[in-house]
PDB file of N, CA and C in Angstrom:
ATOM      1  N   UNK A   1     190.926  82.505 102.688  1.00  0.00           N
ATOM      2  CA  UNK A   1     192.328  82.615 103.003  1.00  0.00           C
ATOM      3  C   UNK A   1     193.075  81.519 102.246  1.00  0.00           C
ATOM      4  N   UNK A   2     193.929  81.631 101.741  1.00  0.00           N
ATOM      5  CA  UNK A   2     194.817  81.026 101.084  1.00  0.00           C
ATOM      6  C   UNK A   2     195.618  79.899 101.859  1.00  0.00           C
ATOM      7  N   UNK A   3     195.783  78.841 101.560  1.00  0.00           N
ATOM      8  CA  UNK A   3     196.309  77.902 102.306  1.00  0.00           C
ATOM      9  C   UNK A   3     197.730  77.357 102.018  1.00  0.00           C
ATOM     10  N   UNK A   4     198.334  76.750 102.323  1.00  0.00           N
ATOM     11  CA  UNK A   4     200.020  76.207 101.994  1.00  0.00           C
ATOM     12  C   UNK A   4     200.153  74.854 102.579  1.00  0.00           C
ATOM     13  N   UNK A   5     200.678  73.719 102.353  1.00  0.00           N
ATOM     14  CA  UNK A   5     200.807  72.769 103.063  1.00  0.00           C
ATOM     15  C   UNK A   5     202.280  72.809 103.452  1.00  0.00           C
ATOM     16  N   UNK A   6     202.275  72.607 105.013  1.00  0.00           N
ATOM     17  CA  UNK A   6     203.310  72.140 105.827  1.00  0.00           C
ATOM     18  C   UNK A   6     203.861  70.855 106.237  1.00  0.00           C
ATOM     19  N   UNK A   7     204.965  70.973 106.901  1.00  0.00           N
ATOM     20  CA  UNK A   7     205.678  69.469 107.440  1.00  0.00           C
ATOM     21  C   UNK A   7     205.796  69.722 108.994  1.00  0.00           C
ATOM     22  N   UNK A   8     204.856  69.348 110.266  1.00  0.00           N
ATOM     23  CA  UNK A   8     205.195  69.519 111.392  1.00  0.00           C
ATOM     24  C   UNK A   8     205.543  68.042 111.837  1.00  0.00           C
ATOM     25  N   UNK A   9     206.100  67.985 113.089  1.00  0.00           N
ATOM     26  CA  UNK A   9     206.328  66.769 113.670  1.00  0.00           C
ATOM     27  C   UNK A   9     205.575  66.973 115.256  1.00  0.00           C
ATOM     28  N   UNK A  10     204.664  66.137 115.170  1.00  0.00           N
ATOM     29  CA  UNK A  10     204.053  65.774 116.597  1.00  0.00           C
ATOM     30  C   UNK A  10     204.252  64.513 117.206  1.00  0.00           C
ATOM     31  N   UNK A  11     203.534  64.726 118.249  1.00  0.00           N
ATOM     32  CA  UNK A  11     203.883  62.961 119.006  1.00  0.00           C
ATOM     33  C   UNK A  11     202.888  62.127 118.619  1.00  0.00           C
ATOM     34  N   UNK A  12     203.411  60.706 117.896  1.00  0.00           N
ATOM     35  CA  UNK A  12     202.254  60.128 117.486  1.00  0.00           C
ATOM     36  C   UNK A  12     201.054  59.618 118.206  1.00  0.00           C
ATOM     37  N   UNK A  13     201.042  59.259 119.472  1.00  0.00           N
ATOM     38  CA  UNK A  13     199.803  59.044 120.095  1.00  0.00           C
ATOM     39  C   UNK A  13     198.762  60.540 119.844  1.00  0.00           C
ATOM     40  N   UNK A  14     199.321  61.630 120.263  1.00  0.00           N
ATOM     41  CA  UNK A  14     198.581  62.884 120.464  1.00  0.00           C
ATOM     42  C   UNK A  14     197.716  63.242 118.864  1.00  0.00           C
ATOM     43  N   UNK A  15     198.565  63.250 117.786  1.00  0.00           N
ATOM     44  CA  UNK A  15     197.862  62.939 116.787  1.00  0.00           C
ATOM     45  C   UNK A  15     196.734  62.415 115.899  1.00  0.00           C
ATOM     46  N   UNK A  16     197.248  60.907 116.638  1.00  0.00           N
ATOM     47  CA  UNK A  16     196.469  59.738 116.228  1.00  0.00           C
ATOM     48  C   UNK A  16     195.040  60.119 117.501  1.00  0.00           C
ATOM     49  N   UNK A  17     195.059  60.367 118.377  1.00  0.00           N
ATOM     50  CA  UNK A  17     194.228  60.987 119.380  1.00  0.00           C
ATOM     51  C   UNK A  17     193.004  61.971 118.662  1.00  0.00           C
ATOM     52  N   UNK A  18     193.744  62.846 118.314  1.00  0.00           N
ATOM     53  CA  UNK A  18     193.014  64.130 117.629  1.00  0.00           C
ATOM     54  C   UNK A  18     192.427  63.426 116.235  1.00  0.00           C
ATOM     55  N   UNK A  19     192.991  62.556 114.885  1.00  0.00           N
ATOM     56  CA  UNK A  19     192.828  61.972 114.197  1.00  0.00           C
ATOM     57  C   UNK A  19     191.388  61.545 114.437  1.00  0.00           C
ATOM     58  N   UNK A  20     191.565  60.426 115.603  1.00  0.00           N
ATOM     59  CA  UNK A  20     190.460  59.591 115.548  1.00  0.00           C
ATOM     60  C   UNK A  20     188.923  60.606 116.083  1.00  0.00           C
ATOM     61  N   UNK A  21     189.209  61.996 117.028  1.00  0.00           N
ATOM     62  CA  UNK A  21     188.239  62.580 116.881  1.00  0.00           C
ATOM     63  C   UNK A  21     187.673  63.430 116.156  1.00  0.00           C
ATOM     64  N   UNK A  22     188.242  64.116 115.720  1.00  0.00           N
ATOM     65  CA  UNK A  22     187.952  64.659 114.197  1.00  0.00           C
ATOM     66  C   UNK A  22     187.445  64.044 113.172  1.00  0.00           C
ATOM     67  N   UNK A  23     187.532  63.050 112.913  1.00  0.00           N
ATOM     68  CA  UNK A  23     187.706  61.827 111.513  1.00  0.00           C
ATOM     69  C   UNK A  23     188.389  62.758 110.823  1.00  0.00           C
ATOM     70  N   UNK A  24     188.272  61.602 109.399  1.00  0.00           N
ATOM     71  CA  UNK A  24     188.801  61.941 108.401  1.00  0.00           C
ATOM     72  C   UNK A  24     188.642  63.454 107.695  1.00  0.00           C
ATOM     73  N   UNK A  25     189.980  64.328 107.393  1.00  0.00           N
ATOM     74  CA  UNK A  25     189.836  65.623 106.911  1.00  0.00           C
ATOM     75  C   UNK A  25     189.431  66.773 108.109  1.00  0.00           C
ATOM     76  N   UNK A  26     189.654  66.417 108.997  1.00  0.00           N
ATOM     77  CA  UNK A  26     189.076  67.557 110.168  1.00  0.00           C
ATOM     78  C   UNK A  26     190.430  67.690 111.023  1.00  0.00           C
ATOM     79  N   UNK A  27     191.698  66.824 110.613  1.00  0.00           N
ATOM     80  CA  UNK A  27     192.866  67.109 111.539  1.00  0.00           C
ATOM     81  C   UNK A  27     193.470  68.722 111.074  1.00  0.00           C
ATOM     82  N   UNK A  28     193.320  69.031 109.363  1.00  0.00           N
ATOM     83  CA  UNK A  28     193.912  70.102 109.418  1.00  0.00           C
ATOM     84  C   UNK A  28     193.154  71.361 110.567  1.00  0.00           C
ATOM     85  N   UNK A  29     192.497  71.400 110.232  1.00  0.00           N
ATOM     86  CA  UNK A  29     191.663  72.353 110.894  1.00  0.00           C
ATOM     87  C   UNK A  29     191.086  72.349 111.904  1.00  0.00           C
ATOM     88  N   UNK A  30     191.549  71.117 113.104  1.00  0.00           N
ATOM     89  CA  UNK A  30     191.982  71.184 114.285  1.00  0.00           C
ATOM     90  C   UNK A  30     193.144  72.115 114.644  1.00  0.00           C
ATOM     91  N   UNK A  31     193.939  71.570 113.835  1.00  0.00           N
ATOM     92  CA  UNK A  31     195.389  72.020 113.972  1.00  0.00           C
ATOM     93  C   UNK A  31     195.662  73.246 114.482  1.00  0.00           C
ATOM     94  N   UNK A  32     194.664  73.963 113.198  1.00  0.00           N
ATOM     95  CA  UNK A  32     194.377  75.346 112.511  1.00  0.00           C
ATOM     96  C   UNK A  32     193.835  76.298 113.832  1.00  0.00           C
ATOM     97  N   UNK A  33     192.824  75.410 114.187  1.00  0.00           N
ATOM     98  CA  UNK A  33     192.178  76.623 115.398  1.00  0.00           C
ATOM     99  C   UNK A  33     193.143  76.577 116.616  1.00  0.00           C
ATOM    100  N   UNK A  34     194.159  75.306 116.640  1.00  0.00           N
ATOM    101  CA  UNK A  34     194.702  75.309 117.824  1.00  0.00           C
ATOM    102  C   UNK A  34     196.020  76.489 117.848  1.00  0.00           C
ATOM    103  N   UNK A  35     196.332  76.614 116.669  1.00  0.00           N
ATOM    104  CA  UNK A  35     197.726  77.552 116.607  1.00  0.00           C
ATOM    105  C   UNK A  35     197.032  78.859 116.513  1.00  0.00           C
ATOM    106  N   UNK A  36     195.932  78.982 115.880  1.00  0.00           N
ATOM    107  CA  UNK A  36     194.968  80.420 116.407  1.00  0.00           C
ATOM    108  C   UNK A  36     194.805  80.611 117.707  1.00  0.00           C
ATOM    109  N   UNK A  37     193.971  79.875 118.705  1.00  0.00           N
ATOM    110  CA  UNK A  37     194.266  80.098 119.445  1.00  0.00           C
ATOM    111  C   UNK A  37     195.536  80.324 120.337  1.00  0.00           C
ATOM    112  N   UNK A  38     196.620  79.837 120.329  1.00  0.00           N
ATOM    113  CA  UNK A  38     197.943  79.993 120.640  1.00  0.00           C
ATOM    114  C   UNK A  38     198.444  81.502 120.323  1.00  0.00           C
ATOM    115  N   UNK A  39     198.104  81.489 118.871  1.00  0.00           N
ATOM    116  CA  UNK A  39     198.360  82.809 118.801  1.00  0.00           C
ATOM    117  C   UNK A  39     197.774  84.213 119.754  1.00  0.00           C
ATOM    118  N   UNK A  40     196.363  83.771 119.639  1.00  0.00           N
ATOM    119  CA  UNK A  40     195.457  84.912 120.823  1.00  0.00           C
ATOM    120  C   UNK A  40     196.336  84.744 122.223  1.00  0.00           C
ATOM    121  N   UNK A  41     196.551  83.381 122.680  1.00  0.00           N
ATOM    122  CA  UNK A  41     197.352  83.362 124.053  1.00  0.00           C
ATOM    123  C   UNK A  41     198.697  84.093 123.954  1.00  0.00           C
ATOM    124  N   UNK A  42     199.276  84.124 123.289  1.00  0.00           N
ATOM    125  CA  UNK A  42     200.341  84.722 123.312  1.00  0.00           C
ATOM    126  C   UNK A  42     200.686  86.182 122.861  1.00  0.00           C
ATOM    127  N   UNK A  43     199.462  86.823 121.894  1.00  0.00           N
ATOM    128  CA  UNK A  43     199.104  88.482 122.151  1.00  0.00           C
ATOM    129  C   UNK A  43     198.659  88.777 123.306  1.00  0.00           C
ATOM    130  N   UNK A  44     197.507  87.896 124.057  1.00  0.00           N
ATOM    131  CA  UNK A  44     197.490  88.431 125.404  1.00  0.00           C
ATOM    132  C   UNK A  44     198.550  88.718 126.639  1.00  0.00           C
ATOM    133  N   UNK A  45     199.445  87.766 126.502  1.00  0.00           N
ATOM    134  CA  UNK A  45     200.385  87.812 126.934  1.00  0.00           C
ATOM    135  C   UNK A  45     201.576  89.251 126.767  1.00  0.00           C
ATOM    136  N   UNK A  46     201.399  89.212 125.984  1.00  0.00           N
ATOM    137  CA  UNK A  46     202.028  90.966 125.089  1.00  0.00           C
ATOM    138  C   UNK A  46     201.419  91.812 125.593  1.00  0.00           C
ATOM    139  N   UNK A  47     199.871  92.086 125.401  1.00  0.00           N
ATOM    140  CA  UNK A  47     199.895  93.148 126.247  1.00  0.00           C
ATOM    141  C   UNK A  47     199.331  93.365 127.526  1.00  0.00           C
ATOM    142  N   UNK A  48     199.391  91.641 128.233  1.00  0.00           N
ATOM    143  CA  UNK A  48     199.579  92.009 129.699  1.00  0.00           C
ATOM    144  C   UNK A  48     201.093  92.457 130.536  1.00  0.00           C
ATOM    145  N   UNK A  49     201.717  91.931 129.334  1.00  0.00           N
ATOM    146  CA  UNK A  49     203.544  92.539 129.868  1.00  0.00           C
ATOM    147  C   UNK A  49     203.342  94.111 129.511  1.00  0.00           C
ATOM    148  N   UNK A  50     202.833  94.518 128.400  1.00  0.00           N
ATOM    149  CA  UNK A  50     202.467  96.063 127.969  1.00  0.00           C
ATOM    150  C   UNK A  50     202.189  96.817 129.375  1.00  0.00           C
ATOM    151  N   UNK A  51     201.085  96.355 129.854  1.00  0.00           N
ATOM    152  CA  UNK A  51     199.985  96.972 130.990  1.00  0.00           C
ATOM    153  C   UNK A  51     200.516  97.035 131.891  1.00  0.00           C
ATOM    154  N   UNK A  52     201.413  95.924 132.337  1.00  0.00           N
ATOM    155  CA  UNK A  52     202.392  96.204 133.357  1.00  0.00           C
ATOM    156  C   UNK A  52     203.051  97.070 133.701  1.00  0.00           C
ATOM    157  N   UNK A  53     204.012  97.332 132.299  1.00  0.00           N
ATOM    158  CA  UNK A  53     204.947  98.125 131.987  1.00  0.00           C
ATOM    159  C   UNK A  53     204.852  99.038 132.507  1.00  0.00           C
ATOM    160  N   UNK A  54     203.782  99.555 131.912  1.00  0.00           N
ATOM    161  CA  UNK A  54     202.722 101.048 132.059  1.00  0.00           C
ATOM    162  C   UNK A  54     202.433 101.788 133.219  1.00  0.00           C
ATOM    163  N   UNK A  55     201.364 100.660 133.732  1.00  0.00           N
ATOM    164  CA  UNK A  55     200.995 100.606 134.818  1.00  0.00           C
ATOM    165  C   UNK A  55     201.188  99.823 136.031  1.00  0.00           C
ATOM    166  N   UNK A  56     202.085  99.050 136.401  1.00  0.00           N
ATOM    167  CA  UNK A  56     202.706  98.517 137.607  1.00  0.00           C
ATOM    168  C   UNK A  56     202.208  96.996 137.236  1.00  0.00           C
ATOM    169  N   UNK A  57     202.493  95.791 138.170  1.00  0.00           N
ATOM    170  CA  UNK A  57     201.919  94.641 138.050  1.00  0.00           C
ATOM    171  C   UNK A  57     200.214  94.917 138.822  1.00  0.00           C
ATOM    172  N   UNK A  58     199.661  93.872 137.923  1.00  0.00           N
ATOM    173  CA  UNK A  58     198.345  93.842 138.857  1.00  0.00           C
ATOM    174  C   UNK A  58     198.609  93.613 140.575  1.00  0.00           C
ATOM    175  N   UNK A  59     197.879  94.144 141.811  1.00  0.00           N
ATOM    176  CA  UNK A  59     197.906  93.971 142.780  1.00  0.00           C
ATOM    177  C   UNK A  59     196.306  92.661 143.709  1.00  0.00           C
ATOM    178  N   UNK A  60     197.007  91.841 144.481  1.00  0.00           N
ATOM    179  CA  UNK A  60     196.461  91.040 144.918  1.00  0.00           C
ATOM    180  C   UNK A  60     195.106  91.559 144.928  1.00  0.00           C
ATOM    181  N   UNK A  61     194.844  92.667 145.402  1.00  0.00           N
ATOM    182  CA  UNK A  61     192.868  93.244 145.721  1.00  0.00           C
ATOM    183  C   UNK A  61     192.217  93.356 144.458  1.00  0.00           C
ATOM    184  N   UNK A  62     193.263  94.198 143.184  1.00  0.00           N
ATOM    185  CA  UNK A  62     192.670  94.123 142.118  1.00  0.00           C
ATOM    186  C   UNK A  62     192.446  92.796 141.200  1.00  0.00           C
ATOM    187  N   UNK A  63     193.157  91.713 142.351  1.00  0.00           N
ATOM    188  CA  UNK A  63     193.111  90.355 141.671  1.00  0.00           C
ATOM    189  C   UNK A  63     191.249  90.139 142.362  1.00  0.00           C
ATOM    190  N   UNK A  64     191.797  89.985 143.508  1.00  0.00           N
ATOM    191  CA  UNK A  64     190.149  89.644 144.291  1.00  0.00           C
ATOM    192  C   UNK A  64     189.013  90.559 143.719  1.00  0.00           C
ATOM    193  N   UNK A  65     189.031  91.779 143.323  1.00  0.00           N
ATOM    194  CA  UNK A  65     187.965  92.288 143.251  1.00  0.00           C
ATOM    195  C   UNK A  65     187.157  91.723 141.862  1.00  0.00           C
ATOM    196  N   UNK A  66     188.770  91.563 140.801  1.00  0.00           N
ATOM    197  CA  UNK A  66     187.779  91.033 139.340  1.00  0.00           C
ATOM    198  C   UNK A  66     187.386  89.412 138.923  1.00  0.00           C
ATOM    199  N   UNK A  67     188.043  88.728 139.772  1.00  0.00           N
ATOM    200  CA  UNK A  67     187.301  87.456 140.575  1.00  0.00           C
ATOM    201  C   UNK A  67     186.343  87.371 141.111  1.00  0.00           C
ATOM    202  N   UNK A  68     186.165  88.389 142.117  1.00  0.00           N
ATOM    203  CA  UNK A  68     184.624  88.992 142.999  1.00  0.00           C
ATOM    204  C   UNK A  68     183.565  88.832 142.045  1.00  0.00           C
ATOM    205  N   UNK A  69     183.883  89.626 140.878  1.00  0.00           N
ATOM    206  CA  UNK A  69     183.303  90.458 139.652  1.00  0.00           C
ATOM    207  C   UNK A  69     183.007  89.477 138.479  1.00  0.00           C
ATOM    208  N   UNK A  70     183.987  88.060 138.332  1.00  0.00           N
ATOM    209  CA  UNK A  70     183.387  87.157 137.654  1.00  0.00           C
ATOM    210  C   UNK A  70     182.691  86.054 138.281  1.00  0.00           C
ATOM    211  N   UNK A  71     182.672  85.617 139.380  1.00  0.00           N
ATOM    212  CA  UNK A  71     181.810  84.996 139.715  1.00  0.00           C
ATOM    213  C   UNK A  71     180.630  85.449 140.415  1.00  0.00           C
ATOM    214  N   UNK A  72     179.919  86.833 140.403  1.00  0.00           N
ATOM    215  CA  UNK A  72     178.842  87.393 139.968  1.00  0.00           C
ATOM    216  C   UNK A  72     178.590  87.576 138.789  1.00  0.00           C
ATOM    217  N   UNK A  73     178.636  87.305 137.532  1.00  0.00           N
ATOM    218  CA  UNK A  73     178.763  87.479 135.890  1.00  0.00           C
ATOM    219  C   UNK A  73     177.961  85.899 135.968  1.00  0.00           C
ATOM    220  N   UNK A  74     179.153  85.173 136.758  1.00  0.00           N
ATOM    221  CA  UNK A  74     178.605  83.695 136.701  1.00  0.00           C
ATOM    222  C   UNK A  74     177.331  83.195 137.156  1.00  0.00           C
ATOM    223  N   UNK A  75     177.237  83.462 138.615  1.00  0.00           N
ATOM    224  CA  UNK A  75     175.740  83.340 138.857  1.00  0.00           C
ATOM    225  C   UNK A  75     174.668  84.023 138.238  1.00  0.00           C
ATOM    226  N   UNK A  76     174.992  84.991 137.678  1.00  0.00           N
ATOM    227  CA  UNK A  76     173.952  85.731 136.934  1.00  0.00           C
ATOM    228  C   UNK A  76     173.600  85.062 135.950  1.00  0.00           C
ATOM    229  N   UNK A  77     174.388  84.752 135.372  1.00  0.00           N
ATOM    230  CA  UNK A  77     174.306  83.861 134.182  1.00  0.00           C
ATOM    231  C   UNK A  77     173.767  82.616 133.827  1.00  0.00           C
ATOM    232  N   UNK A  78     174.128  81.925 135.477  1.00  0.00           N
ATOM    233  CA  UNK A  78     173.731  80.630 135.810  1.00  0.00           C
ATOM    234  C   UNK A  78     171.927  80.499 136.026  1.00  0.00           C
ATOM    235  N   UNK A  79     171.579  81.846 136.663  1.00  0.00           N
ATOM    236  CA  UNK A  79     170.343  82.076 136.812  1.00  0.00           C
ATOM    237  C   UNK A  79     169.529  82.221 136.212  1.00  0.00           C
ATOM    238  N   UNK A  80     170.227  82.986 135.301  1.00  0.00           N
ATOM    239  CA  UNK A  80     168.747  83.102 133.791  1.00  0.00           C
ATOM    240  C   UNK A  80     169.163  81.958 132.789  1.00  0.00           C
ATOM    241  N   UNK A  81     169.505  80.913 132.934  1.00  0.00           N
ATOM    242  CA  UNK A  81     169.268  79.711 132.553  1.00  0.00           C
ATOM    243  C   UNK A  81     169.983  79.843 131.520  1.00  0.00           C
ATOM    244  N   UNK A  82     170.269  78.854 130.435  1.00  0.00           N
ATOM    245  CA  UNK A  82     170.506  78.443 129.009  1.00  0.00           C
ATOM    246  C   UNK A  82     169.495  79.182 128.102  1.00  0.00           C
ATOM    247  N   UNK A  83     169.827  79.824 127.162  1.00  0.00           N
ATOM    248  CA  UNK A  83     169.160  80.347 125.950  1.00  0.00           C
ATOM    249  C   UNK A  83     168.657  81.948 126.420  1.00  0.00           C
ATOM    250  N   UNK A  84     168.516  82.121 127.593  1.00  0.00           N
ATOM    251  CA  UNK A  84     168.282  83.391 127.758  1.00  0.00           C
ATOM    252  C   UNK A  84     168.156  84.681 127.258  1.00  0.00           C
ATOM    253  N   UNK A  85     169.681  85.045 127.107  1.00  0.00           N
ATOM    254  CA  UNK A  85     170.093  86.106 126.552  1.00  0.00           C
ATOM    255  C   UNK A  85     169.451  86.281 124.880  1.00  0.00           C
ATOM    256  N   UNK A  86     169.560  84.831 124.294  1.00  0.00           N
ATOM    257  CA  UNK A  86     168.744  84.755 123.016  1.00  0.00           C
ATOM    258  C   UNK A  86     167.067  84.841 123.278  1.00  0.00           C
ATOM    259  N   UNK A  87     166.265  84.731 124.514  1.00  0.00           N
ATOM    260  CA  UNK A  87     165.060  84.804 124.197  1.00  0.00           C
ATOM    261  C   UNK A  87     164.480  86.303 124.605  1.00  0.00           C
ATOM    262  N   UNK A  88     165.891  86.892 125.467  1.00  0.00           N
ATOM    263  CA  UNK A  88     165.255  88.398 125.597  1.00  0.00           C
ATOM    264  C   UNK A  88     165.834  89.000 124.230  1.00  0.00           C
ATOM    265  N   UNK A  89     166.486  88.944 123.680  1.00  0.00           N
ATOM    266  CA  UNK A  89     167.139  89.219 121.838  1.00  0.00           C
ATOM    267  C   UNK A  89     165.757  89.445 121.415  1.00  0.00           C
ATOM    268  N   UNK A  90     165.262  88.251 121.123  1.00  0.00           N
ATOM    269  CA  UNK A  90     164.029  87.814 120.724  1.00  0.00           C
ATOM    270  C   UNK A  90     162.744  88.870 120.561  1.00  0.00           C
ATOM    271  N   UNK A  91     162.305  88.910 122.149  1.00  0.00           N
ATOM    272  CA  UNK A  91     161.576  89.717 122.736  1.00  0.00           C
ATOM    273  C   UNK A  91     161.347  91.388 122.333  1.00  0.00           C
ATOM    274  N   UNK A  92     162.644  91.587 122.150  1.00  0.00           N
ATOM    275  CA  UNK A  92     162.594  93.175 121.559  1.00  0.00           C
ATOM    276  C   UNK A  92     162.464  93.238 120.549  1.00  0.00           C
ATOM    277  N   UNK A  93     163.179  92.171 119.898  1.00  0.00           N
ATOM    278  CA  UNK A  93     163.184  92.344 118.085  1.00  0.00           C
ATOM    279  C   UNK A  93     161.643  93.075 117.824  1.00  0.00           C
TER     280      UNK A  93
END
């Protein structure tokens, strides 16, 4: 991808913050993933106003049920430990 250099203005502590963890040459591309991500937050945002639209606001049960639904994802997950999913990958190969 083709690149361009810009002029933003941030707050200098927050900078100098990110600066010192990155080191040297890793602030652009902090930057970079952070306005990517921003960007993903704010398409989601689009088409959760979309879905709405559409289909009404989400309702409190359908809030509880897919909450229900991720923290079973979670324990499941939690259970078959770290690396898992890569050692049953593995297994079939």
């Amino acid at each position: 991808m083709a690149t361009k250099k810009y002029t933003v203005t941030l707050p200098e502590e927050l900078a100098e913050e990110i600066r010192h963890e990155v080191g040297p040459g890793g602030f652009s591309a902090y930057v970079t993933r952070a306005i990517e991500r921003q960007r993903e937050q704010d398409r989601l945002g689009e088409l959760v106003t979309w879905l709405e639209d559409e289909h009404g606001p989400v309702t409190e049960d359908e809030l509880a049920s897919a909450e229900a639904e991720r923290r079973e994802f979670e324990r499941h997950f939690t259970e078959q430990g770290p690396g898992a999913a890569g050692e049953r990958h593995r297994r079939a190969s």
